[in-house]
C-alpha atoms as a PDB file:
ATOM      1  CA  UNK A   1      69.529 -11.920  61.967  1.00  0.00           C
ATOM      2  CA  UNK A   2      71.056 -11.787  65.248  1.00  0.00           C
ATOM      3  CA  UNK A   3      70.166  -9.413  68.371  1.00  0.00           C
ATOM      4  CA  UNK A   4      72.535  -7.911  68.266  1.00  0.00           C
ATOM      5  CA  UNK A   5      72.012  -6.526  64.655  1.00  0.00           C
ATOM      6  CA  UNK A   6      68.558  -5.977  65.174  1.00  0.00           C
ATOM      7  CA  UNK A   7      69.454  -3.456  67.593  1.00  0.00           C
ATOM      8  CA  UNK A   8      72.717  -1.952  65.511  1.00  0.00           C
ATOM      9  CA  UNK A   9      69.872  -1.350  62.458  1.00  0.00           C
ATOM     10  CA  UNK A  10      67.291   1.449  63.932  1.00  0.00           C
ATOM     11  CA  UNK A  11      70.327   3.094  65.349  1.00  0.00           C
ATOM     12  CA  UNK A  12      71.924   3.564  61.951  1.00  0.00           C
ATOM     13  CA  UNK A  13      68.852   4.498  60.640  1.00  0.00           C
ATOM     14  CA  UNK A  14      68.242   7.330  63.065  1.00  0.00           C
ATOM     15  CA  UNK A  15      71.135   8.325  62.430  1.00  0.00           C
ATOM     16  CA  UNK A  16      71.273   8.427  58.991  1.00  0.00           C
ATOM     17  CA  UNK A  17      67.540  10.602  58.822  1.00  0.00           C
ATOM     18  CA  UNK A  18      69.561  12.867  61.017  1.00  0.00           C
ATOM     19  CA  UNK A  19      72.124  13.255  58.487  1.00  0.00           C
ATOM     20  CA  UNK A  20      69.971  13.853  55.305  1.00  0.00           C
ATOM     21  CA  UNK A  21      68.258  16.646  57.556  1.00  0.00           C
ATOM     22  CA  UNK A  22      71.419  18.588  58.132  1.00  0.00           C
ATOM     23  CA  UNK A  23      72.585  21.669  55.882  1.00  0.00           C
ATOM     24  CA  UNK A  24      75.525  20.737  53.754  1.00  0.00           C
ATOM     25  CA  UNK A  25      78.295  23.051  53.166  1.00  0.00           C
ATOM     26  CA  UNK A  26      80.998  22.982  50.743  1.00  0.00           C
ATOM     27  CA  UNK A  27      84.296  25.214  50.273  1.00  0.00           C
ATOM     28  CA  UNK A  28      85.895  26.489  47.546  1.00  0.00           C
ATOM     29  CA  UNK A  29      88.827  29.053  47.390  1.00  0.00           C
ATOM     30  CA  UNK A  30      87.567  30.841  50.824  1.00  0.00           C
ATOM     31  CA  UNK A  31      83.975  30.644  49.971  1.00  0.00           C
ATOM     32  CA  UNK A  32      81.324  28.592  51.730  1.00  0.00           C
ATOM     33  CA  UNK A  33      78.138  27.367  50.905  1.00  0.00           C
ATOM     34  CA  UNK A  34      75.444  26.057  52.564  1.00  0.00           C
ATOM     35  CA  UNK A  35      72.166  24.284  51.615  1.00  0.00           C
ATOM     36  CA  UNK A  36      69.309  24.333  54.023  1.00  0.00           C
ATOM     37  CA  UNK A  37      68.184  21.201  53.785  1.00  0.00           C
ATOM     38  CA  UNK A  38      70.805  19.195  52.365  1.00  0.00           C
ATOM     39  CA  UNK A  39      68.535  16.684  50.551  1.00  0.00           C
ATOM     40  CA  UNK A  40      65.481  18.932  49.905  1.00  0.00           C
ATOM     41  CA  UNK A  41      62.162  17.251  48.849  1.00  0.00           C
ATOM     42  CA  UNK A  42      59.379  18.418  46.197  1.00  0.00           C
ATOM     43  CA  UNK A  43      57.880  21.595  47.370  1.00  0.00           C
ATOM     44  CA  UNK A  44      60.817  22.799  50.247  1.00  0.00           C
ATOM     45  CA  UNK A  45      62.102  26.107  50.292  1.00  0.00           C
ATOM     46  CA  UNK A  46      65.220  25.905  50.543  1.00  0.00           C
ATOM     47  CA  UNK A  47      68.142  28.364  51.459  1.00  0.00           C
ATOM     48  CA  UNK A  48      71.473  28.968  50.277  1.00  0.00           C
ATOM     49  CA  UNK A  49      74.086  31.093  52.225  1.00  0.00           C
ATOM     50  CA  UNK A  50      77.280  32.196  50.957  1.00  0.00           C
ATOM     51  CA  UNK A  51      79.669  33.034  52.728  1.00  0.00           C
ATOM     52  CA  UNK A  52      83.647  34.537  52.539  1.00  0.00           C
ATOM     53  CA  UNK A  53      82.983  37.390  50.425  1.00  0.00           C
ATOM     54  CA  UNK A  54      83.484  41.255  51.014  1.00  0.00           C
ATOM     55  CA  UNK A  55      80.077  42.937  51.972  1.00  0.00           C
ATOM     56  CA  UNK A  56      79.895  45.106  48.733  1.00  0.00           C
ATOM     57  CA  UNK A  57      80.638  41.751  46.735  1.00  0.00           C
ATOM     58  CA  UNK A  58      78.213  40.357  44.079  1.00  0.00           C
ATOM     59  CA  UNK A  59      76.775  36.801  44.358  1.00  0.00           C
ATOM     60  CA  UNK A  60      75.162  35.007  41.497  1.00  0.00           C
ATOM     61  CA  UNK A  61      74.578  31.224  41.037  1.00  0.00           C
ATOM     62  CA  UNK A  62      72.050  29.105  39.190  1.00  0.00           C
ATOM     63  CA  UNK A  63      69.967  25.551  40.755  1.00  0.00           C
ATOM     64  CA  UNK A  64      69.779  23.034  37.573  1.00  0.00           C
ATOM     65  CA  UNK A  65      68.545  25.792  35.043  1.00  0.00           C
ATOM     66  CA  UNK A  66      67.143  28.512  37.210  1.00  0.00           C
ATOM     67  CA  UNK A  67      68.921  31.622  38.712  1.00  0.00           C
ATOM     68  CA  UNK A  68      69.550  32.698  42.145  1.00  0.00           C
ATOM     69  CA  UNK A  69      68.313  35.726  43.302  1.00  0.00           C
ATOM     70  CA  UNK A  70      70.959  36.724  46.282  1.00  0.00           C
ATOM     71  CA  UNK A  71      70.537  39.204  48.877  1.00  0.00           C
ATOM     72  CA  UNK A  72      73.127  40.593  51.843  1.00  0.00           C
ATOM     73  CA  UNK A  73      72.452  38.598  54.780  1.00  0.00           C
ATOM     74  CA  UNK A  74      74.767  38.748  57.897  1.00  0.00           C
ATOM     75  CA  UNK A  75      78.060  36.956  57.628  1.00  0.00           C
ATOM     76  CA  UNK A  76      77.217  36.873  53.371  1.00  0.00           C
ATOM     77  CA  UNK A  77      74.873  36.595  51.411  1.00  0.00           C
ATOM     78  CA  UNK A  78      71.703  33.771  50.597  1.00  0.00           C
ATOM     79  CA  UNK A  79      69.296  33.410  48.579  1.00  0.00           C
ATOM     80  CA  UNK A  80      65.591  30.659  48.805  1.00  0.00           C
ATOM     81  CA  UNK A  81      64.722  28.727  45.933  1.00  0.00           C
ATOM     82  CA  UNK A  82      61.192  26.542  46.000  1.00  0.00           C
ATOM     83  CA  UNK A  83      60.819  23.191  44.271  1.00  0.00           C
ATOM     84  CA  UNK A  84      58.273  22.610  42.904  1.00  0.00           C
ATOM     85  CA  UNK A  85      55.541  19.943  44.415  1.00  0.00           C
ATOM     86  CA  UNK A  86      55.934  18.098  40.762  1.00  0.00           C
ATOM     87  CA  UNK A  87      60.131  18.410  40.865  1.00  0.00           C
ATOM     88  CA  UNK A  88      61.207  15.147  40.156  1.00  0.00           C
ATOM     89  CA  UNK A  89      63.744  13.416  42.710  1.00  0.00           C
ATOM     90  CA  UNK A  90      67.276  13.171  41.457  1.00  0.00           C
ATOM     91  CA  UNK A  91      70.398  15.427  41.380  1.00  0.00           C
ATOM     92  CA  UNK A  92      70.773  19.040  40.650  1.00  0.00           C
ATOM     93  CA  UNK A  93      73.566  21.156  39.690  1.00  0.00           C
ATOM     94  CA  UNK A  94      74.387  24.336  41.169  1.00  0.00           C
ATOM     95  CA  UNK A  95      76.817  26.645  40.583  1.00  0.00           C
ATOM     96  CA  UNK A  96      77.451  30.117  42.633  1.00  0.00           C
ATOM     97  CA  UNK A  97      79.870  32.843  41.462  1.00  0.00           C
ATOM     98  CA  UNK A  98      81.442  35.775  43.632  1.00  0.00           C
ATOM     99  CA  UNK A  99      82.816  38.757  42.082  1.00  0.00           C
ATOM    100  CA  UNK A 100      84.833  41.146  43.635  1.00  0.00           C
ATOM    101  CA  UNK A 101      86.714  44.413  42.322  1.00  0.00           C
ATOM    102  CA  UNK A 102      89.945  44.451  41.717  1.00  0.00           C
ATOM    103  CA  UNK A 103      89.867  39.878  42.573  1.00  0.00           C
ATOM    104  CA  UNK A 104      89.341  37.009  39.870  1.00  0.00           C
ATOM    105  CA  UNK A 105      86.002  35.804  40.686  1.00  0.00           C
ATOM    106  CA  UNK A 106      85.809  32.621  42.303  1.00  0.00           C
ATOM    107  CA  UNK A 107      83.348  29.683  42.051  1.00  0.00           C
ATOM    108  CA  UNK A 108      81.714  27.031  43.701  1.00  0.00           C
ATOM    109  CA  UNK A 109      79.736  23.956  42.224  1.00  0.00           C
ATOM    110  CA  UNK A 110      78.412  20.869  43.391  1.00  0.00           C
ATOM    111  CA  UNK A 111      74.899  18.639  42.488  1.00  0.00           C
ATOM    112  CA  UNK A 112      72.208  18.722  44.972  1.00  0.00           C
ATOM    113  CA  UNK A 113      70.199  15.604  45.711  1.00  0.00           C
ATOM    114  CA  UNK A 114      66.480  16.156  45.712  1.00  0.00           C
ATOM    115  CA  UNK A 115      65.098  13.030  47.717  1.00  0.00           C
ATOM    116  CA  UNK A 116      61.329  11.553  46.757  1.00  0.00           C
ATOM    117  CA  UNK A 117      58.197  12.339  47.968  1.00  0.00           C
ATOM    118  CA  UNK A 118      54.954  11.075  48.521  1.00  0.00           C
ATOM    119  CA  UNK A 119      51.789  12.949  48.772  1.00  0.00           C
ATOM    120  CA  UNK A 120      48.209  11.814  49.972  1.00  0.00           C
ATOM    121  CA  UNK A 121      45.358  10.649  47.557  1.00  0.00           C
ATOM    122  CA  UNK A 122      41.746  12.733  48.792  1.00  0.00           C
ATOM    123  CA  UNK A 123      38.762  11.417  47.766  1.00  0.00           C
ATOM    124  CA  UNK A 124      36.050  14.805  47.692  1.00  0.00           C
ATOM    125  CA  UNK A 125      32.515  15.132  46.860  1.00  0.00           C
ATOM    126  CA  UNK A 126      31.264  18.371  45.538  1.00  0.00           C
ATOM    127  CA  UNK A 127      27.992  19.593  43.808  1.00  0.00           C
ATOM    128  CA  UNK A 128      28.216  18.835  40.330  1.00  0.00           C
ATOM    129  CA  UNK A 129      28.073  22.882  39.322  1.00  0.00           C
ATOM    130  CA  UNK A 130      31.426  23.269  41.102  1.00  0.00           C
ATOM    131  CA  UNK A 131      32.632  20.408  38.906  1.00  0.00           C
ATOM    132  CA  UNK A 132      31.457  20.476  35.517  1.00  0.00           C
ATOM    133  CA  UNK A 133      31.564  23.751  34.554  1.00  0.00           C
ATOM    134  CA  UNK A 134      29.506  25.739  32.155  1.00  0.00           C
ATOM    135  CA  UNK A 135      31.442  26.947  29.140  1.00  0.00           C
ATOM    136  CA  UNK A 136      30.972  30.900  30.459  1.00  0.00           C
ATOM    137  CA  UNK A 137      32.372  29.380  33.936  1.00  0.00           C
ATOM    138  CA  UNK A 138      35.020  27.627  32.543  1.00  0.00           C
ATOM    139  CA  UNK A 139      36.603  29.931  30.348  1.00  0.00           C
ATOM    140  CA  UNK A 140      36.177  32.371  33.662  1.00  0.00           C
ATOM    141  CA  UNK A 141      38.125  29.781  35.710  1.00  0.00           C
ATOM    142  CA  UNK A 142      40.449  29.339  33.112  1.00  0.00           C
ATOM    143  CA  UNK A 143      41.123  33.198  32.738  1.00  0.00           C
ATOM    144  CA  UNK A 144      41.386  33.923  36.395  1.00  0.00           C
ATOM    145  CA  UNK A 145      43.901  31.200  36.751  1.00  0.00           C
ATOM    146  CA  UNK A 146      46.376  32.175  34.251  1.00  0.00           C
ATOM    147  CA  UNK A 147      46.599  35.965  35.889  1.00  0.00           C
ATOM    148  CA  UNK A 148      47.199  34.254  38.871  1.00  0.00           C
ATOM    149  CA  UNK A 149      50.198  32.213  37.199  1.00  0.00           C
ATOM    150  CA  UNK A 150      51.236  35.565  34.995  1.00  0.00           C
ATOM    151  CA  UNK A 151      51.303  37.144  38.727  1.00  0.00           C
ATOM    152  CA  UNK A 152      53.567  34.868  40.586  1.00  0.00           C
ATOM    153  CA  UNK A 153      55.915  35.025  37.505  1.00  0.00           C
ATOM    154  CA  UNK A 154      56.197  38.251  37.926  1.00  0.00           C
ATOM    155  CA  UNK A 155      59.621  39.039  40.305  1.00  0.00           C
ATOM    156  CA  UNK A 156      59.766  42.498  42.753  1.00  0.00           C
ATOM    157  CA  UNK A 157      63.633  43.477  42.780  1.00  0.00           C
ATOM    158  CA  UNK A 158      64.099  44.132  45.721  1.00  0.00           C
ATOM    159  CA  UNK A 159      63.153  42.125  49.795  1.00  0.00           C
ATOM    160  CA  UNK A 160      60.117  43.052  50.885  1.00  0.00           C
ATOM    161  CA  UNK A 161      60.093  40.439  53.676  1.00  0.00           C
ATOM    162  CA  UNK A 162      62.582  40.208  57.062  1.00  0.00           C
ATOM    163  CA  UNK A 163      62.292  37.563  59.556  1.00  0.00           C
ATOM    164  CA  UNK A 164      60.513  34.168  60.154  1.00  0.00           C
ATOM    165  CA  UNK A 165      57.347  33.958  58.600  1.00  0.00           C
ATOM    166  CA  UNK A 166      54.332  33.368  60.687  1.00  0.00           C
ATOM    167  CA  UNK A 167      50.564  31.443  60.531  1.00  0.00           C
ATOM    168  CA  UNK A 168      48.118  33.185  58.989  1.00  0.00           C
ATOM    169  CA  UNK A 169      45.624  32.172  61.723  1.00  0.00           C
ATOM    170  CA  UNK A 170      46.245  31.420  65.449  1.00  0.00           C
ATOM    171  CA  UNK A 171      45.963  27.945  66.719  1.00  0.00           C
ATOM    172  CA  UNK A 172      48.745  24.965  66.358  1.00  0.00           C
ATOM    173  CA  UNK A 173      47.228  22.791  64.504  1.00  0.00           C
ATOM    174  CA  UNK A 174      49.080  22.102  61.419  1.00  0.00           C
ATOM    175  CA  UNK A 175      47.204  23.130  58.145  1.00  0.00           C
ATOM    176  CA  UNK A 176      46.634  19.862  56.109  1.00  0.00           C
ATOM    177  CA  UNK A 177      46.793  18.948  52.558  1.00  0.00           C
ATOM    178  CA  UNK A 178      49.421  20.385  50.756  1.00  0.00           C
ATOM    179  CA  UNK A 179      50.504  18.123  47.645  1.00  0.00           C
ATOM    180  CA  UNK A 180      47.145  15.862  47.872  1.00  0.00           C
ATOM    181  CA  UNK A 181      46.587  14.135  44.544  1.00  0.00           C
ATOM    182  CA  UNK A 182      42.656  14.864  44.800  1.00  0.00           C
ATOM    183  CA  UNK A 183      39.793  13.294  43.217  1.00  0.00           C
ATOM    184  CA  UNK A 184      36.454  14.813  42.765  1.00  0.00           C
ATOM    185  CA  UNK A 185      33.318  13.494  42.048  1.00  0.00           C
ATOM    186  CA  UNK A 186      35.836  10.372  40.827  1.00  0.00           C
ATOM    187  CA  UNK A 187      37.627  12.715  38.276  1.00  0.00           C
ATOM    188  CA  UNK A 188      41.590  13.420  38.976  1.00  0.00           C
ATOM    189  CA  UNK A 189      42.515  16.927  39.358  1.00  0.00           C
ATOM    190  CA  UNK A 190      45.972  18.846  39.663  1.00  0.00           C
ATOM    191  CA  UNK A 191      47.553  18.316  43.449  1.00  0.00           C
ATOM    192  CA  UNK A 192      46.613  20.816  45.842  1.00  0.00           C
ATOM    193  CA  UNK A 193      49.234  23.042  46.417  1.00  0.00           C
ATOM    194  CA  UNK A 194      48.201  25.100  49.634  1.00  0.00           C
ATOM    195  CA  UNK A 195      47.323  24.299  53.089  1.00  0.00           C
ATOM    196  CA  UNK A 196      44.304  24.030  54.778  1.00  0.00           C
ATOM    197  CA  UNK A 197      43.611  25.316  58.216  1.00  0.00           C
ATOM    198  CA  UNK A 198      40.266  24.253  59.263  1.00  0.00           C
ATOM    199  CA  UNK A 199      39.142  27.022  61.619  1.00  0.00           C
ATOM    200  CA  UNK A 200      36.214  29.402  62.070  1.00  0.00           C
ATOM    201  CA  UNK A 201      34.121  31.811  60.081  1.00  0.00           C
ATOM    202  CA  UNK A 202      35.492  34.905  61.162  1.00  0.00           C
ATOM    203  CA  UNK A 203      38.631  33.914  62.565  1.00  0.00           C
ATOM    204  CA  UNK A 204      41.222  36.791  61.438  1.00  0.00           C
ATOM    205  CA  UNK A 205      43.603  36.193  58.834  1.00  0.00           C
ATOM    206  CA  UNK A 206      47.069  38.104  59.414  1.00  0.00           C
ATOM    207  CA  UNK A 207      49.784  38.416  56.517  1.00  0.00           C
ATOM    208  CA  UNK A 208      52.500  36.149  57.209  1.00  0.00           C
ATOM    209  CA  UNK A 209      55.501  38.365  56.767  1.00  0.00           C
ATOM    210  CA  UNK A 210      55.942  42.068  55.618  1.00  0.00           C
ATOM    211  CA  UNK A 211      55.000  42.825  52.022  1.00  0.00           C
ATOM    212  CA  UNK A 212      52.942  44.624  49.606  1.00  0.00           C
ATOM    213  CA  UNK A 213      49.117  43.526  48.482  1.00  0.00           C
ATOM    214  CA  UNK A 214      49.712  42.302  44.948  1.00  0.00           C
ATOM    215  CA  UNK A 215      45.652  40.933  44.363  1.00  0.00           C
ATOM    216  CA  UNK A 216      42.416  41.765  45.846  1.00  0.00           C
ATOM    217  CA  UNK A 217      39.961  39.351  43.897  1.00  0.00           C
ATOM    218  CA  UNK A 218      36.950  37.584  44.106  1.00  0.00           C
ATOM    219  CA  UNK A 219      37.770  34.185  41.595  1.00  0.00           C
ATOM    220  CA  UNK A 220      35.167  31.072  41.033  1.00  0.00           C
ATOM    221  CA  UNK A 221      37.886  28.823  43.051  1.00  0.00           C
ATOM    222  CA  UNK A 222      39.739  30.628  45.510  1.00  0.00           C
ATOM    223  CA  UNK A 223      36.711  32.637  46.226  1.00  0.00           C
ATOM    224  CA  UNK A 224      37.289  35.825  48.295  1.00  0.00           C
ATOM    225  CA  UNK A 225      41.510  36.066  48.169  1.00  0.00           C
ATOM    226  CA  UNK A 226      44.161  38.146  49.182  1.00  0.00           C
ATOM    227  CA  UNK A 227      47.892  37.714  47.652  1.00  0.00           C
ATOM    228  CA  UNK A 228      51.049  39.195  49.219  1.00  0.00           C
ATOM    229  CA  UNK A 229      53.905  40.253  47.123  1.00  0.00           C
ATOM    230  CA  UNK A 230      57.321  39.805  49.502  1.00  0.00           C
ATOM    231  CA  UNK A 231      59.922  40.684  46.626  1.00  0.00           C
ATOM    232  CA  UNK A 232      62.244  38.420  45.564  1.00  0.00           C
ATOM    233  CA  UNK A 233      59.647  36.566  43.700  1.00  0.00           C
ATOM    234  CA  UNK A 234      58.126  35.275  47.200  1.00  0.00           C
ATOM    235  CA  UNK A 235      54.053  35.775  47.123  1.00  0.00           C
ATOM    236  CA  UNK A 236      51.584  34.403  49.951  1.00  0.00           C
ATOM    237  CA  UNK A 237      48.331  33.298  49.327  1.00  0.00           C
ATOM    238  CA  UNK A 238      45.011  33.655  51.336  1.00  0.00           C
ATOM    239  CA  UNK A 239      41.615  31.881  49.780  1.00  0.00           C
ATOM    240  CA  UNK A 240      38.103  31.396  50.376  1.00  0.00           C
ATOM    241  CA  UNK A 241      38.155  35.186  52.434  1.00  0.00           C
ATOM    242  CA  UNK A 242      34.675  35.844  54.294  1.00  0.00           C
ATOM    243  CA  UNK A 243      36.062  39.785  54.197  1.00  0.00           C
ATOM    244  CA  UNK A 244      39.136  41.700  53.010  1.00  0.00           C
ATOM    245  CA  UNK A 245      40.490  44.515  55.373  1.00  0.00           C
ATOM    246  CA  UNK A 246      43.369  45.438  52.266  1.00  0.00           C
ATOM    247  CA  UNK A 247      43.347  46.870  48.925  1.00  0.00           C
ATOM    248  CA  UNK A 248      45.559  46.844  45.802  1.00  0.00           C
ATOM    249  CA  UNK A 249      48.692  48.312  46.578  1.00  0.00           C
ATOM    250  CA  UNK A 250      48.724  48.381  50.115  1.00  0.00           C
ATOM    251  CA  UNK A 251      51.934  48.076  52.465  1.00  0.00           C
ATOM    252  CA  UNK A 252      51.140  45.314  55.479  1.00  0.00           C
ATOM    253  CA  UNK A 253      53.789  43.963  58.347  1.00  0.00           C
ATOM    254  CA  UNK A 254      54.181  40.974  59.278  1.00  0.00           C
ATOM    255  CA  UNK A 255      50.802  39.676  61.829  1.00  0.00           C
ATOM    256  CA  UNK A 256      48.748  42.437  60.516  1.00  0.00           C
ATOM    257  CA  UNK A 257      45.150  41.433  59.999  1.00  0.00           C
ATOM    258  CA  UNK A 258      44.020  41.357  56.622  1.00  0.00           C
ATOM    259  CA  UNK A 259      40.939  39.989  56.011  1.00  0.00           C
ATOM    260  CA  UNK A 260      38.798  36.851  58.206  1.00  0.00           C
ATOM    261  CA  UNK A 261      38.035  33.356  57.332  1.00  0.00           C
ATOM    262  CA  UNK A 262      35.622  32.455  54.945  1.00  0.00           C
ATOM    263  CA  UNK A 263      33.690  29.654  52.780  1.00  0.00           C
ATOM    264  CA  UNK A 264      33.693  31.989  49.334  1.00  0.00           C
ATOM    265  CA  UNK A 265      34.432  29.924  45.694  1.00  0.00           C
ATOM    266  CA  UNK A 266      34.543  26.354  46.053  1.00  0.00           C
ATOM    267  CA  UNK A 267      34.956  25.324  49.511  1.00  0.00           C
ATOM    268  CA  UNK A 268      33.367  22.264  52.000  1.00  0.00           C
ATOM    269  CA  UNK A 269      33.069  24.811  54.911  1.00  0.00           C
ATOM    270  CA  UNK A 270      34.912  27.431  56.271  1.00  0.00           C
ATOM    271  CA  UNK A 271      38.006  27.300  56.283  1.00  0.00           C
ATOM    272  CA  UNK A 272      41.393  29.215  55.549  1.00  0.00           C
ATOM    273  CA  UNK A 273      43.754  27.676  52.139  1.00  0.00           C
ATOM    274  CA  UNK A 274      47.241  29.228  52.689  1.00  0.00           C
ATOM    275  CA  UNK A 275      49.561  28.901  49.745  1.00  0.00           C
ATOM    276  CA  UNK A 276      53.074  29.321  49.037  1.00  0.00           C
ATOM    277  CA  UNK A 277      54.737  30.357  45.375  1.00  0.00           C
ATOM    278  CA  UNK A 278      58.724  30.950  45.410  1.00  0.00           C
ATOM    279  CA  UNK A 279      59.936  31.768  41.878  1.00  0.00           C
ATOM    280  CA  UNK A 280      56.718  30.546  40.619  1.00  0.00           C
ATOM    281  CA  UNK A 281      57.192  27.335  42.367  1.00  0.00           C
ATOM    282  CA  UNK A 282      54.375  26.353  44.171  1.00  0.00           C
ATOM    283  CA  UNK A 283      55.883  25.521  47.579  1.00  0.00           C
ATOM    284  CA  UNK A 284      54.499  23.508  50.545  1.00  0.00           C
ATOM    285  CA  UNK A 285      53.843  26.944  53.414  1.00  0.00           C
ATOM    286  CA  UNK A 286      54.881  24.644  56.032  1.00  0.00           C
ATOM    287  CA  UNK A 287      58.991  24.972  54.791  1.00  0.00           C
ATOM    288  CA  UNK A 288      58.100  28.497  54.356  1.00  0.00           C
ATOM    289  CA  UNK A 289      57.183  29.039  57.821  1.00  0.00           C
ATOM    290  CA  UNK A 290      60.303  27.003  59.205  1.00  0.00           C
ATOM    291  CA  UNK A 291      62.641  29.105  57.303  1.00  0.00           C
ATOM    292  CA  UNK A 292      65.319  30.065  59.705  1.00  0.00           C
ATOM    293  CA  UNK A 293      65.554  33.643  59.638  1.00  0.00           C
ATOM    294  CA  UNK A 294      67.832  35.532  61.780  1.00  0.00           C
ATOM    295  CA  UNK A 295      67.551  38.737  60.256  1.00  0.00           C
END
């Protein structure tokens, strides 16, 4: 290869990352549509915006075989959809619809390509109790997860949530860990699907965006945990709680403490697990907290 190519190649390649990160935006009739990313990964949020449409129009539109869920949003409307962290890479098609009294609707499709991704294999030690459970613990661990999945099923009508979303804890330190294939004790176990942020006992906890306290529990795994309901099927999660400053049913704002860091269920240390569930997807919260939010 010559020098000359060998310094054409990273160029192209810089420039073709820069590309894949970009939104993509198609028109049909009038209407436009943007994807935020354009080539999403496995456990993105990622955000649609429609735009060309009266203000009192209605929006609907599907992602592969799942609906969107829009909502009026200055210059349109949009709507977030999470993949999954097990969505496999390939293309999906979309489709959204605007309706209109007294127009013909009018459509716009196109496939969106979900790029690979690859996670981190962690390699834990943990008392053997935690591990191999009893048959009482088990069928408790079992129980409390499945009204945890029932839960995040579940879909509020209307937006509870306005504006960016925000870290649970001060600091910048990224939280760590979300989609690690983990072993314990040499036995594989389903990917982690939160984030870590390794911080104090007692550090407070604040509820990332505005919402309404879906789940005050005390579970064998998450320990001590508080779950936010944002409507729109968008729910936060906070695990492993030292104390809880909420209850059932209670309104919060966004950066309102609600509980402080703890080392409850089964946890190394102290430590704060943040998690992320967008139509029941279990999202990475890192997308959810660089969701561009004007509004």
């Amino acid at each position: 290869m010559s020098a000359a190519s060998r310094r054409i190649l990273p160029a192209l390649a810089a420039v073709l990352l820069l590309a894949l990160s970009l939104p993509v935006s198609v028109r049909a009739d009038t209407l436009r549509v943007v994807w935020r990313p354009a080539t999403p990964r496995p456990g993105d949020v990622v955000w649609i915006q429609v735009s060309g449409g009266s203000a009192g129009a209605t929006v609907e539109g599907s992602l592969g075989d799942r609906s969107l869920t829009f909502f009026p949003y200055p210059g349109g409307h949009a709507a977030v959809i999470g993949l999954d962290v097990d969505t496999k890479p390939g293309s999906a098609p979309w489709r959204v619809a605007v309706v209109e009294t007294g127009r013909a609707a009018r459509t716009a499709r196109g496939d969106l390509r979900i790029a690979a991704r690859r996670f981190k294999v962690q390699q834990l030690t943990l008392p053997s109790g935690m591990v191999d459970l009893d048959p009482d613990t088990e069928r408790r661990a079992v129980e409390e997860g499945e009204r945890l999945r029932t839960l995040y099923r579940t879909t509020t009508p209307v937006r509870l949530w306005h504006g960016r979303f925000v870290r649970p804890v001060a600091g910048t330190e990224p939280g760590t860990g979300y989609g690690a294939r983990r072993v314990i004790n040499g036995q594989p176990r389903a990917p982690h699907t939160g984030v870590d942020y390794a911080v104090e006992r007692g550090t407070p906890v604040v509820a990332a965006n505005s919402g309404r306290v879906a789940l005050v529990a005390d579970y064998f795994f998450p320990g001590r945990l508080v779950v936010l309901d944002h409507g729109l099927g968008i729910y936060t999660l906070y695990f492993h709680l030292d104390t809880v400053g909420v209850v059932d049913g209670d309104v919060v704002e966004r950066g309102q403490p609600i509980g402080t860091v703890g080392a409850t269920g089964r946890a190394t240390g102290p430590h704060l697990h943040f998690g992320a569930h967008v139509g029941g997807a279990r999202v990475d919260p890192a997308s959810l907290l660089g969701l561009a939010v004007s509004d």
